[in-house]
N, C-alpha and C. Protein backbone atom coordinates (compact mmCIF):
# COMPACT_ATOMS: atom_id res chain seq x y z
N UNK A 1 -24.33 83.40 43.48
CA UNK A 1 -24.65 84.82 43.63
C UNK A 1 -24.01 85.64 42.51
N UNK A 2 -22.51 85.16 42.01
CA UNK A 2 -22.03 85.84 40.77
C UNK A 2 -22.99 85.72 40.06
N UNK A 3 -23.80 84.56 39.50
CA UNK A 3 -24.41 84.94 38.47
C UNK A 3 -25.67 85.86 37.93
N UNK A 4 -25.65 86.18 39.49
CA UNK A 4 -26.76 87.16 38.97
C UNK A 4 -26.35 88.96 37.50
N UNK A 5 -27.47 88.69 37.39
CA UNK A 5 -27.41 89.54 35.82
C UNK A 5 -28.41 89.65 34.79
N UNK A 6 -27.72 90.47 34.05
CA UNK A 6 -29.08 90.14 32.58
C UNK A 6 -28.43 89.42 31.71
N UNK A 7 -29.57 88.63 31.36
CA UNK A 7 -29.08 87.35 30.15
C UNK A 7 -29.69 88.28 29.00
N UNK A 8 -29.25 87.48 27.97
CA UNK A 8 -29.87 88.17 26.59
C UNK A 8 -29.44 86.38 25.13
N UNK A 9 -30.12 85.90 24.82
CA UNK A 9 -30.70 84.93 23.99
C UNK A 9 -30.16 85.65 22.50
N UNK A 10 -28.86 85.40 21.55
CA UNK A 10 -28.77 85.63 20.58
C UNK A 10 -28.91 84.21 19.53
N UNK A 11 -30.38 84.35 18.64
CA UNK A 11 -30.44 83.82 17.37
C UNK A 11 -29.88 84.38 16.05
N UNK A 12 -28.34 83.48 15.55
CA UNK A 12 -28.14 83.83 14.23
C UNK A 12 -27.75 82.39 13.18
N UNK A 13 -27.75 83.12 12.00
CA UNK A 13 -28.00 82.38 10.71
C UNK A 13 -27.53 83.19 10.05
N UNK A 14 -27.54 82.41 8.13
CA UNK A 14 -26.91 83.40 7.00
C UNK A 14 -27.03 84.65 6.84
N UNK A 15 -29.18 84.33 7.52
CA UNK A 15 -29.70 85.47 7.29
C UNK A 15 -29.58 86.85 8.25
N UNK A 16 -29.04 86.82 9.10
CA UNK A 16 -29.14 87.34 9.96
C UNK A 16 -29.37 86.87 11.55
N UNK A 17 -29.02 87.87 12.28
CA UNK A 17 -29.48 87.50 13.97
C UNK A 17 -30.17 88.62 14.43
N UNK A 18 -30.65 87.69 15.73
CA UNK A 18 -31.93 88.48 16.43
C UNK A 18 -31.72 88.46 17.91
N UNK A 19 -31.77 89.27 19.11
CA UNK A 19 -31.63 89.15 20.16
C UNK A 19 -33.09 89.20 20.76
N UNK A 20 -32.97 88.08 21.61
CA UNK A 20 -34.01 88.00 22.94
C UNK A 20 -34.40 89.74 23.94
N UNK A 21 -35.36 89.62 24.48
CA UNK A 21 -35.74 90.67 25.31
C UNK A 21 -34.69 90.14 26.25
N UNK A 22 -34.34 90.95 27.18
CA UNK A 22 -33.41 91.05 28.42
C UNK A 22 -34.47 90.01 29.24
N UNK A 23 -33.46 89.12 30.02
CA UNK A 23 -33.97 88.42 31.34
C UNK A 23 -33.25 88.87 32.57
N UNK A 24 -33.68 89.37 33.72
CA UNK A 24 -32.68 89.32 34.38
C UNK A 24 -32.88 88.22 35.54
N UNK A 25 -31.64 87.64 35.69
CA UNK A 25 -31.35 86.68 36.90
C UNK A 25 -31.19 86.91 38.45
N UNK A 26 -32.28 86.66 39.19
CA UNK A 26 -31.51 87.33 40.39
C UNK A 26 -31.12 85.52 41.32
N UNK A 27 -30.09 85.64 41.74
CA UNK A 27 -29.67 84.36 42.64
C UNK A 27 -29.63 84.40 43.82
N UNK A 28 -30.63 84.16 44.88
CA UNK A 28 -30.85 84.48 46.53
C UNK A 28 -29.56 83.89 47.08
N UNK A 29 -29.17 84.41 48.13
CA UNK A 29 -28.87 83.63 49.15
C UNK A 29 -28.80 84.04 50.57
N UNK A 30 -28.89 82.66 51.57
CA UNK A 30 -29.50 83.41 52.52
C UNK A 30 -28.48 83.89 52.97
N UNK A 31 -28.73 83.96 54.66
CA UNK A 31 -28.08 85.34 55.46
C UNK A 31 -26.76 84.32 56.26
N UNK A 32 -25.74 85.22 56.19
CA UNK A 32 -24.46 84.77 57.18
C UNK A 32 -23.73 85.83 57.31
N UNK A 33 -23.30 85.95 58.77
CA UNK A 33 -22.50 86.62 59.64
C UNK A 33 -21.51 87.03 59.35
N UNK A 34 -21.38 88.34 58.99
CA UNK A 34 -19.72 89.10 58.75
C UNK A 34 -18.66 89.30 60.21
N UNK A 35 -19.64 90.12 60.97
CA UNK A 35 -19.27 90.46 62.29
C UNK A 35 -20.43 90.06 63.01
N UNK A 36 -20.23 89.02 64.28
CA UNK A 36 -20.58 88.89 65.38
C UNK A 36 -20.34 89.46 66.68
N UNK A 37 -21.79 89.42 67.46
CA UNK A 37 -21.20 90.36 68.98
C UNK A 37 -20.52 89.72 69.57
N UNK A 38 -19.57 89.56 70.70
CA UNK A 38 -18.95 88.50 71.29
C UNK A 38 -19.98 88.11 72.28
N UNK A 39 -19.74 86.64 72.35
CA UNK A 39 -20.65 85.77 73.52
C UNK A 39 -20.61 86.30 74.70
N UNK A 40 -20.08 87.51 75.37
CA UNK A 40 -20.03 88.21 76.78
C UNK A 40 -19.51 89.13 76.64
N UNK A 41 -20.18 90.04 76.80
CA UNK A 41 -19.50 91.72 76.90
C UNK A 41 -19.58 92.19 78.73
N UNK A 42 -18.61 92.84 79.22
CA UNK A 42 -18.61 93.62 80.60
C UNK A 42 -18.58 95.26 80.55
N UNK A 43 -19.42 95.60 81.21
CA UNK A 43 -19.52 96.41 80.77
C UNK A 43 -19.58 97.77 82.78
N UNK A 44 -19.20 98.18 83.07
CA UNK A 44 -19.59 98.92 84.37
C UNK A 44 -20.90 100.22 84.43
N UNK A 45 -21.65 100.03 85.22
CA UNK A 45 -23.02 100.98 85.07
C UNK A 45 -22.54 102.73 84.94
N UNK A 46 -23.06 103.24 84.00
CA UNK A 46 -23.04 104.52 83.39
C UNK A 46 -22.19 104.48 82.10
N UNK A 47 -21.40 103.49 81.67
CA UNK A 47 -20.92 103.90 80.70
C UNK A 47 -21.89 103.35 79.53
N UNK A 48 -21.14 103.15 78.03
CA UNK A 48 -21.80 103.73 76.62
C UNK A 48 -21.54 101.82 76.22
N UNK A 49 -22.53 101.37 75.94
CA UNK A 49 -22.58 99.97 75.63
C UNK A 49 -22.64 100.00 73.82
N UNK A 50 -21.47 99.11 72.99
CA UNK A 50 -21.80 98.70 71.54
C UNK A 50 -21.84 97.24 71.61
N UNK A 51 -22.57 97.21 70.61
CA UNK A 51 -22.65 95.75 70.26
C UNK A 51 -22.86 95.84 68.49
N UNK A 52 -21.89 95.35 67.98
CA UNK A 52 -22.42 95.42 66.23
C UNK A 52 -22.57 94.03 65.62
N UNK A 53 -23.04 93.80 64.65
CA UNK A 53 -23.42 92.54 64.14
C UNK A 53 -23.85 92.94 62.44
N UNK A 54 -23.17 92.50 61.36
CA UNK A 54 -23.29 92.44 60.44
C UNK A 54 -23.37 91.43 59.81
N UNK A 55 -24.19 91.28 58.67
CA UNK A 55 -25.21 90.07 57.50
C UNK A 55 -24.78 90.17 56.19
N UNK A 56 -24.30 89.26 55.95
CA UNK A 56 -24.47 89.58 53.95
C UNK A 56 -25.27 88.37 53.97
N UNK A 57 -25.77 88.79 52.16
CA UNK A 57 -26.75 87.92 51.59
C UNK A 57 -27.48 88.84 50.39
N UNK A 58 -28.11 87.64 50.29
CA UNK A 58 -29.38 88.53 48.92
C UNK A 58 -30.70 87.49 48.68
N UNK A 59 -31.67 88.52 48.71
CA UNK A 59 -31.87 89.78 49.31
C UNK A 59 -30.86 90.44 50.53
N UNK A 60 -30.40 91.69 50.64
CA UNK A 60 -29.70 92.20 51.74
C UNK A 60 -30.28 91.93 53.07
N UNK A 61 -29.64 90.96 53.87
CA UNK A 61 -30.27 90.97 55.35
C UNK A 61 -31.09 92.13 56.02
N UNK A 62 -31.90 91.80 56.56
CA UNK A 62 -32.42 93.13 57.83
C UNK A 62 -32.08 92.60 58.77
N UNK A 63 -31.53 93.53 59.84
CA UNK A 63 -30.64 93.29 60.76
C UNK A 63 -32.39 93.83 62.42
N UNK A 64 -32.22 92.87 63.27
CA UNK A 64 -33.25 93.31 64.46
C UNK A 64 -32.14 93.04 65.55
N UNK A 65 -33.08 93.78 66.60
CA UNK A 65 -32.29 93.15 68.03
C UNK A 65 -33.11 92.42 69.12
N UNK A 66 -32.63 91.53 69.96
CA UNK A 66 -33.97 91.42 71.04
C UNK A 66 -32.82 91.24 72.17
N UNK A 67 -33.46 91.95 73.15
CA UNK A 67 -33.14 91.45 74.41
C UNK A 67 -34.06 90.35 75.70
N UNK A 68 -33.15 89.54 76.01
CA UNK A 68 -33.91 88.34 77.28
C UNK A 68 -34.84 87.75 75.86
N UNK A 69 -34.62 87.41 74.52
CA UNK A 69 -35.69 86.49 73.59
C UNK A 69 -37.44 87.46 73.19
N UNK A 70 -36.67 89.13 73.17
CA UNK A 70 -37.97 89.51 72.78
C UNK A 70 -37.73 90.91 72.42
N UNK A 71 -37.82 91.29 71.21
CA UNK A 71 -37.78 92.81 70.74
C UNK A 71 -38.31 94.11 71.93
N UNK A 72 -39.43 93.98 72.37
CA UNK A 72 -39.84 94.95 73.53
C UNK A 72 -39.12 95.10 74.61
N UNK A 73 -37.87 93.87 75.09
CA UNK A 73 -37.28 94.12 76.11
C UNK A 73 -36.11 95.06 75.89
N UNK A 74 -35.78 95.71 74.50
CA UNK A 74 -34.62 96.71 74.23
C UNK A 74 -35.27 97.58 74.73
N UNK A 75 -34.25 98.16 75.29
CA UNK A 75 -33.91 99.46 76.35
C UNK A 75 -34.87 100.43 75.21
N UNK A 76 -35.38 101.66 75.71
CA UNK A 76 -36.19 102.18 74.68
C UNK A 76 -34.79 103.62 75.00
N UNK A 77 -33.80 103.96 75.49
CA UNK A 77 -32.88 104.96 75.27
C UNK A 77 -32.11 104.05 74.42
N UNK A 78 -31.34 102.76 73.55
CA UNK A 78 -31.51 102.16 72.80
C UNK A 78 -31.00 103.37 71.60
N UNK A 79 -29.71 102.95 71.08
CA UNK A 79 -29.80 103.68 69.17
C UNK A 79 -29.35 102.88 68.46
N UNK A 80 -30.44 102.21 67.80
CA UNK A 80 -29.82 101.08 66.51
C UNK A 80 -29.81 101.76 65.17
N UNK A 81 -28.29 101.34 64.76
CA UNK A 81 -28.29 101.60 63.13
C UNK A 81 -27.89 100.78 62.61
N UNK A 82 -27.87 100.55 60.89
CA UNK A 82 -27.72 99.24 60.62
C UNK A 82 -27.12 97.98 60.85
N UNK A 83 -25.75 98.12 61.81
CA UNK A 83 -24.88 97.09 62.01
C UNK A 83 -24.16 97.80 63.71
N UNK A 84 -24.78 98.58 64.22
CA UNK A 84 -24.56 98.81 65.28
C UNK A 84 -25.78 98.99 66.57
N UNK A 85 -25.95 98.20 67.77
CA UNK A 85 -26.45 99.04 69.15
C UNK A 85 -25.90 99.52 69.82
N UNK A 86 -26.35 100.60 70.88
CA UNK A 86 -25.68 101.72 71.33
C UNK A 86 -26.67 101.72 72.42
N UNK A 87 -26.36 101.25 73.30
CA UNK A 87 -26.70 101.50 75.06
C UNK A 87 -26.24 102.57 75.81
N UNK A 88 -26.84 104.09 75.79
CA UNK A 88 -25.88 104.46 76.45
C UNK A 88 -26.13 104.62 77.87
N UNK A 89 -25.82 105.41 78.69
CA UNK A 89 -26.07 105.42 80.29
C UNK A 89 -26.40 103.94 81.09
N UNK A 90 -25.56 102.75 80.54
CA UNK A 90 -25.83 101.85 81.02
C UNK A 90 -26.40 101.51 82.66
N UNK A 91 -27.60 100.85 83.08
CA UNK A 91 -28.31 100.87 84.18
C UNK A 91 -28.10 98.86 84.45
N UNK A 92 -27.95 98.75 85.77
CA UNK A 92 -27.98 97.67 86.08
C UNK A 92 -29.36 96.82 85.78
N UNK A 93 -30.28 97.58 85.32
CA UNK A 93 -31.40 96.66 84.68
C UNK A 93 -31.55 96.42 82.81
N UNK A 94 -30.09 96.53 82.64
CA UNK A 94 -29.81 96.84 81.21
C UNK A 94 -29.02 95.59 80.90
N UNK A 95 -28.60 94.71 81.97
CA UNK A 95 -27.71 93.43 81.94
C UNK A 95 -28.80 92.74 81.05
N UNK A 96 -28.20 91.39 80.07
CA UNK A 96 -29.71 90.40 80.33
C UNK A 96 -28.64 89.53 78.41
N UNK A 97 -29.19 88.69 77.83
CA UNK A 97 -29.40 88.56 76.81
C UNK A 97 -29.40 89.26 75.28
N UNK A 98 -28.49 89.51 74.55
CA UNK A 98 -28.95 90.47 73.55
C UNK A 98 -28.24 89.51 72.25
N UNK A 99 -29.40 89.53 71.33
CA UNK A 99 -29.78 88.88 70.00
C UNK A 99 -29.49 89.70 69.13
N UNK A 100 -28.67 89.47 67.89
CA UNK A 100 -28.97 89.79 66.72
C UNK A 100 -29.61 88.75 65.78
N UNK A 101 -30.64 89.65 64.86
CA UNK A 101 -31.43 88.70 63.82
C UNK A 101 -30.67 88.90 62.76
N UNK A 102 -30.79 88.22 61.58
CA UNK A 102 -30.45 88.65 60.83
C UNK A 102 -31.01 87.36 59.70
N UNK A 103 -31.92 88.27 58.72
CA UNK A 103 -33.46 87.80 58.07
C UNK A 103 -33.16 88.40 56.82
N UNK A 104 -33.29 87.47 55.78
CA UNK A 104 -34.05 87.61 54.54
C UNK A 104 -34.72 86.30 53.82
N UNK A 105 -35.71 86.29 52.32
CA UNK A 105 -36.40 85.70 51.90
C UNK A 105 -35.92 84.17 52.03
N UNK A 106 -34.53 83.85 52.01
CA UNK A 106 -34.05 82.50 52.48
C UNK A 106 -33.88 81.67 54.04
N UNK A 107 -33.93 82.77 54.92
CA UNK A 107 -33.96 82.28 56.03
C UNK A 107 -33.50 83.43 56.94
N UNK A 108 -33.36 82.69 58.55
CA UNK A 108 -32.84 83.80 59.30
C UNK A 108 -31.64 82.93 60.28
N UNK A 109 -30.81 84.08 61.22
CA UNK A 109 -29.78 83.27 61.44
C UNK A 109 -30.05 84.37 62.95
N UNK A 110 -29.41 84.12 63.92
CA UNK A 110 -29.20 84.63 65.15
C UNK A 110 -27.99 84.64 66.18
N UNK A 111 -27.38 85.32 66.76
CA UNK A 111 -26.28 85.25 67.24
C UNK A 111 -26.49 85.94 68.45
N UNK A 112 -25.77 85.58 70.04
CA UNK A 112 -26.36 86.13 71.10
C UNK A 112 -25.41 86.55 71.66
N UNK A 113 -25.31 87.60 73.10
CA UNK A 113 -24.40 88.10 73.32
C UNK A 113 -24.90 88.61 74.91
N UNK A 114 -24.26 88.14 76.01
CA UNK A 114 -24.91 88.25 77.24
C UNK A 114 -23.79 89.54 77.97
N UNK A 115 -24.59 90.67 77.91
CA UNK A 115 -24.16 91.95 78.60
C UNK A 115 -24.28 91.91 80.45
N UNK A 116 -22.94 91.66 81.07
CA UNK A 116 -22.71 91.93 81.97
C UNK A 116 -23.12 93.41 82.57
N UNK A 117 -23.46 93.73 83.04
CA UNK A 117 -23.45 94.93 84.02
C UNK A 117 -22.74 95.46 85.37
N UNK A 118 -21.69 95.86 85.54
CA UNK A 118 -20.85 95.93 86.97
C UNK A 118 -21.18 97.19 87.35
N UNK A 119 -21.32 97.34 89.32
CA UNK A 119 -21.55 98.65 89.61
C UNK A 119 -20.24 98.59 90.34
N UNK A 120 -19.73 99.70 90.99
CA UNK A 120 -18.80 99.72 91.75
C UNK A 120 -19.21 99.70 93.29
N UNK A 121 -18.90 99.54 94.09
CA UNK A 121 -19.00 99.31 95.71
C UNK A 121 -19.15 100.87 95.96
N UNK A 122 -20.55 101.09 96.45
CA UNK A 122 -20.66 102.36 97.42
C UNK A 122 -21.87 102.05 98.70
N UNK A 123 -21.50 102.83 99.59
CA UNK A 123 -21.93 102.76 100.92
C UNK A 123 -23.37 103.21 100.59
N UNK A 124 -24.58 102.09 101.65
CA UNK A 124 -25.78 102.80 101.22
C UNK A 124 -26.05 103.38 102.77
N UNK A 125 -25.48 103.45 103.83
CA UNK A 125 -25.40 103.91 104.99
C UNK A 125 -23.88 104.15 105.03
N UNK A 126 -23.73 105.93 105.61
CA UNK A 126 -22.64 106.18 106.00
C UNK A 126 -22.16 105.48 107.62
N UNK A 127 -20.86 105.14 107.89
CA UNK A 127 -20.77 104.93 109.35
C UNK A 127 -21.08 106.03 110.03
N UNK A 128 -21.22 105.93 111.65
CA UNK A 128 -21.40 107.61 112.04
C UNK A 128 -20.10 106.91 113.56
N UNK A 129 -19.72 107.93 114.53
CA UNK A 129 -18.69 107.92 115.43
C UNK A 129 -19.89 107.41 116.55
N UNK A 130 -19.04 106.74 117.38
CA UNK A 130 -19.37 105.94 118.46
C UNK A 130 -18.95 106.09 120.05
N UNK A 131 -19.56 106.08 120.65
CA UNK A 131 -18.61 106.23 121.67
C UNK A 131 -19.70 105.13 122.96
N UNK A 132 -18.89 104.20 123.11
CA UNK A 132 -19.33 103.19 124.64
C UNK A 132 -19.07 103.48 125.79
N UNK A 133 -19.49 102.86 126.97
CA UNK A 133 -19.02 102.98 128.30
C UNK A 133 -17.61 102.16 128.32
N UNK A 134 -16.74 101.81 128.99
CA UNK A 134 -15.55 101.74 129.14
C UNK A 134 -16.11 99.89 130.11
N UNK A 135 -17.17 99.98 130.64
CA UNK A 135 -17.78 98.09 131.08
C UNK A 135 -18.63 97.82 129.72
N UNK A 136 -18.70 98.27 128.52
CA UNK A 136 -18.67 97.49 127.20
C UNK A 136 -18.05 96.37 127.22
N UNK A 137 -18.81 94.91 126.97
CA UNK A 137 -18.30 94.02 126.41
C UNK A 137 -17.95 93.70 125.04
N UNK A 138 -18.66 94.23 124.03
CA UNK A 138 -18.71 93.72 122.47
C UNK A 138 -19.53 95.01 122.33
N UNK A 139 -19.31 94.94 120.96
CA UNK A 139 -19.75 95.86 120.00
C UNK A 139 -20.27 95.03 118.50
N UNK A 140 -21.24 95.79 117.87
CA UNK A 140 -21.44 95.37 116.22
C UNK A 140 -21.29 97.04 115.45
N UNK A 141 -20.52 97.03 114.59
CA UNK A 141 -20.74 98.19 113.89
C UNK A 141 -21.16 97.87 113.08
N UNK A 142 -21.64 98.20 111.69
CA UNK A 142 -22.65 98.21 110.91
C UNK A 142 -21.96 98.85 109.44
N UNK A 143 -21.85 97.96 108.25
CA UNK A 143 -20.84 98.42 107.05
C UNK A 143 -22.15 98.23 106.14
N UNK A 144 -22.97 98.71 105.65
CA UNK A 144 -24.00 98.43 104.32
C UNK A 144 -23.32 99.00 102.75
N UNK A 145 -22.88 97.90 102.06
CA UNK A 145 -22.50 98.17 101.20
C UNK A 145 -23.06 97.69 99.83
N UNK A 146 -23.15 98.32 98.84
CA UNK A 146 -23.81 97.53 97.26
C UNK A 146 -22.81 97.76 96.12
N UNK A 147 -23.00 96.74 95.46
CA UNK A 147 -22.34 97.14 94.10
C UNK A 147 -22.31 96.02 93.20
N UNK A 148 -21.82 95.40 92.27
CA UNK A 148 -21.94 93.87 91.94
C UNK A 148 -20.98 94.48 90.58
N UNK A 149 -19.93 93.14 91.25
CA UNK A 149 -21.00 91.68 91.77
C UNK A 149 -20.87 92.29 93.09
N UNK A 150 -21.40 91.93 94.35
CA UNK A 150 -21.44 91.93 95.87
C UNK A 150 -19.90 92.31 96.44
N UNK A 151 -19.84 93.77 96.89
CA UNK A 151 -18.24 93.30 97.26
C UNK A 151 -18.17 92.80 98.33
N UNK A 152 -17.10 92.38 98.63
CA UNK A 152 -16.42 92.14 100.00
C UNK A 152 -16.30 93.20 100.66
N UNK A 153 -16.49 92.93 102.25
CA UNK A 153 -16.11 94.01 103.15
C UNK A 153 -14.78 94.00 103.70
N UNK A 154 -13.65 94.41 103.70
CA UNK A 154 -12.61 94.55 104.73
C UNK A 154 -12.65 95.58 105.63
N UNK A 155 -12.12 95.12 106.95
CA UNK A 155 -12.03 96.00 107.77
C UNK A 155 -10.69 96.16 108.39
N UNK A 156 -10.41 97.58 108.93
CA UNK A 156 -8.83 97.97 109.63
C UNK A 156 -9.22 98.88 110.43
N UNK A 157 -8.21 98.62 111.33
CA UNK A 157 -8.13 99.57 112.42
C UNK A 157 -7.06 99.82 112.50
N UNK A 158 -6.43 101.36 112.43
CA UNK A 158 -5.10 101.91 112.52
C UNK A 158 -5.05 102.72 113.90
N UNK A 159 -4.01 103.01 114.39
CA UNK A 159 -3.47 103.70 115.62
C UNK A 159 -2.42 104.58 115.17
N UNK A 160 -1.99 105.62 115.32
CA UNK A 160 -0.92 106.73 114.99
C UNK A 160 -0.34 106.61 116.08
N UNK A 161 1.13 106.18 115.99
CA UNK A 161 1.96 105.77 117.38
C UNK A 161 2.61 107.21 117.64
N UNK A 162 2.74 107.08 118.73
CA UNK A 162 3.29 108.30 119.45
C UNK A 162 4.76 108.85 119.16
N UNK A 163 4.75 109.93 118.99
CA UNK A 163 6.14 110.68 118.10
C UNK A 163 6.77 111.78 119.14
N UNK A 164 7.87 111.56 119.10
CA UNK A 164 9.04 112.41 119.97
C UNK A 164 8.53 113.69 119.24
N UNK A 165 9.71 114.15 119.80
CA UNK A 165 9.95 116.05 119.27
C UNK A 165 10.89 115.68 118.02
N UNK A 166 11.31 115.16 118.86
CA UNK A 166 12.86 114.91 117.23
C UNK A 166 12.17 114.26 115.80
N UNK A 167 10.74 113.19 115.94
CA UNK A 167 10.88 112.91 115.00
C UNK A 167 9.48 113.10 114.26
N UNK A 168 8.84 114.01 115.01
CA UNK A 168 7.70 114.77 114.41
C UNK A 168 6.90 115.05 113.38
N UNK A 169 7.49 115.90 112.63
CA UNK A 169 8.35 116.18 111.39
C UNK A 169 8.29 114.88 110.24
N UNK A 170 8.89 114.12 110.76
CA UNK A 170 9.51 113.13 109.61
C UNK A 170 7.66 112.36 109.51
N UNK A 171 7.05 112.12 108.23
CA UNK A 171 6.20 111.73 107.47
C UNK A 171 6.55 109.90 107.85
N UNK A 172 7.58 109.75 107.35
CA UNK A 172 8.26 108.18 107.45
C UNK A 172 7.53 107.47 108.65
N UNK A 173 7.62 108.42 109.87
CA UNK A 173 7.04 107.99 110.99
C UNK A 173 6.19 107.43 111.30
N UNK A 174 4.81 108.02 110.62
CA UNK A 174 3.64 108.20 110.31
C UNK A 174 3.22 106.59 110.14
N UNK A 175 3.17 105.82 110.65
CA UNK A 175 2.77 104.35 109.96
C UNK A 175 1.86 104.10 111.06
N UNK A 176 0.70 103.54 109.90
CA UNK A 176 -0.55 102.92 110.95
C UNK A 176 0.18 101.55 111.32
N UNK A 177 -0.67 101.07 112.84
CA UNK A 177 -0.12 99.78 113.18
C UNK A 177 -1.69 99.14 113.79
N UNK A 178 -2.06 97.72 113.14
CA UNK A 178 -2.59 97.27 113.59
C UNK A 178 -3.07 96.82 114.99
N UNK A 179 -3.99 97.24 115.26
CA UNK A 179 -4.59 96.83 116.83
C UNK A 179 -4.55 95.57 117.49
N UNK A 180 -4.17 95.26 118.11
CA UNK A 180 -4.02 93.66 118.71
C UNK A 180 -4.76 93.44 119.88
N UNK A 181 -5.29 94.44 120.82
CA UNK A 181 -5.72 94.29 121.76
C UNK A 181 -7.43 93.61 122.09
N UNK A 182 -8.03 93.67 120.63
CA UNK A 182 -9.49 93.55 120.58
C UNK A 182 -9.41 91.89 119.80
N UNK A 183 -10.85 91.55 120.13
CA UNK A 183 -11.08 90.31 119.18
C UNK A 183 -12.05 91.05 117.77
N UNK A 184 -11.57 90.75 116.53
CA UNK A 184 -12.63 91.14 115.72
C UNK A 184 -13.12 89.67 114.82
N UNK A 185 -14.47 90.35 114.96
CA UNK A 185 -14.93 89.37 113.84
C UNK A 185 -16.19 89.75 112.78
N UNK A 186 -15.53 89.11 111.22
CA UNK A 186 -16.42 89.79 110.33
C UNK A 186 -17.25 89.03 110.26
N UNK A 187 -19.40 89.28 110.35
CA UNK A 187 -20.23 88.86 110.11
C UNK A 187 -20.53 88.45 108.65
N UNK A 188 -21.53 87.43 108.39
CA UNK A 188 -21.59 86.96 106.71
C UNK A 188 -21.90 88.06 106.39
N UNK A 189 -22.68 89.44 107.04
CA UNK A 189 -23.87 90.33 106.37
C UNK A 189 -22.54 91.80 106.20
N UNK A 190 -21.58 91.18 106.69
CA UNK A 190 -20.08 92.17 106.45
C UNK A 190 -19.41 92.88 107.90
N UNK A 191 -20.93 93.04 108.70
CA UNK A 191 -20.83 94.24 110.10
C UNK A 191 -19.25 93.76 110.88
N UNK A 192 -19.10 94.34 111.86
CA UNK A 192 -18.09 93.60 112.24
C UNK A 192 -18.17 94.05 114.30
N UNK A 193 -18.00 92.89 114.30
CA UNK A 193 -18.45 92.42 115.34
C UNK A 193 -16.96 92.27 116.55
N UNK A 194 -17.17 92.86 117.72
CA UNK A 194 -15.99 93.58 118.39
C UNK A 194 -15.99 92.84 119.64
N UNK A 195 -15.25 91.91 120.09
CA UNK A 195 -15.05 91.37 121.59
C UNK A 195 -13.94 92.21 122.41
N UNK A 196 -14.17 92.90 123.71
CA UNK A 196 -13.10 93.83 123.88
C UNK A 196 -12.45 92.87 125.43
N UNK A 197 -11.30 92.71 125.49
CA UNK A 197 -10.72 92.13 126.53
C UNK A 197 -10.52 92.70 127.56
């Protein structure tokens, strides 16, 4: 690649010398990776996704992107500039595969980079208050939750124990205490399921 340039052909003798018309040399080579995306990026839904990927060579690389093995699957909110993508408002249908090309007259080279997507755990049904007959055997309450990956459900039940006059006042007091009197049990689907003794 150094040698690219202009040559120039000097003929001399007693009589004199003569120079050649200018040649110029150009020396290809193909394309290789300055900066690569990393093989897994995480990323949580709404925030601002980069991914950069830079080429040298000559001819100068052109740099493409594809997502899932296909240019049309980039996000069309999407801002590519030469050595950077820019996802912003990341959407859980924005996870998937993402390619850099990187192409000129010698060949092309590719490097991939699989964008995680995380949502956080929110309720898609609020609980609402309950109230049974007192000859209740069992109960199911009902927890619908999304987010991913899938969270886990935990469940608690606290009691506020009963406070003198004297110690009212004092915050310290204040400690939830687990229920012992019930059977609980958590369903695969999360609900939780209440045997009352």
């Amino acid at each position: 690649l150094f040698d690219s340039g202009d040559y120039v052909c000097v003929a001399r003798n007693d009589a004199g010398y003569r120079y050649s018309p200018i040649a110029h040399l150009n020396v290809f080579d193909k394309p290789s990776f300055i900066i690569q995306p990393p093989d897994t990026v995480k990323y949580q839904s709404n925030a601002r996704a980069e991914l950069k990927c830079q080429a040298q060579g000559y001819p100068k690389p052109q740099i493409e992107w594809k997502k899932d093995n296909s240019i049309e699957n980039i996000p069309l909110k999407a801002q590519i500039t030469d050595d950077l993508l820019i996802i912003p408002n990341l959407q859980l249908e924005d996870e998937g595969e993402y390619t850099c090309v990187a192409s000129n007259q010698l060949g092309t080279i590719e490097s991939n980079s699989y964008m995680f997507v995380y949502e956080k755990p929110s309720f898609i049904k609020q609980m609402s208050n309950l109230t049974i007959g007192i000859e209740t055997k069992s109960l199911v309450i009902e927890c619908n939750a999304r987010g991913k990956p899938t969270p886990i459900i935990y469940w608690a039940k606290s009691a506020q124990p009963k406070q003198t006059q004297a110690d009212a006042s004092s915050k310290e007091n204040q400690q939830s205490s687990m229920a012992t009197q019930d059977d609980f049990i958590i369903l695969e689907n999360g609900n939780l399921f209440i045997v009352f003794k």
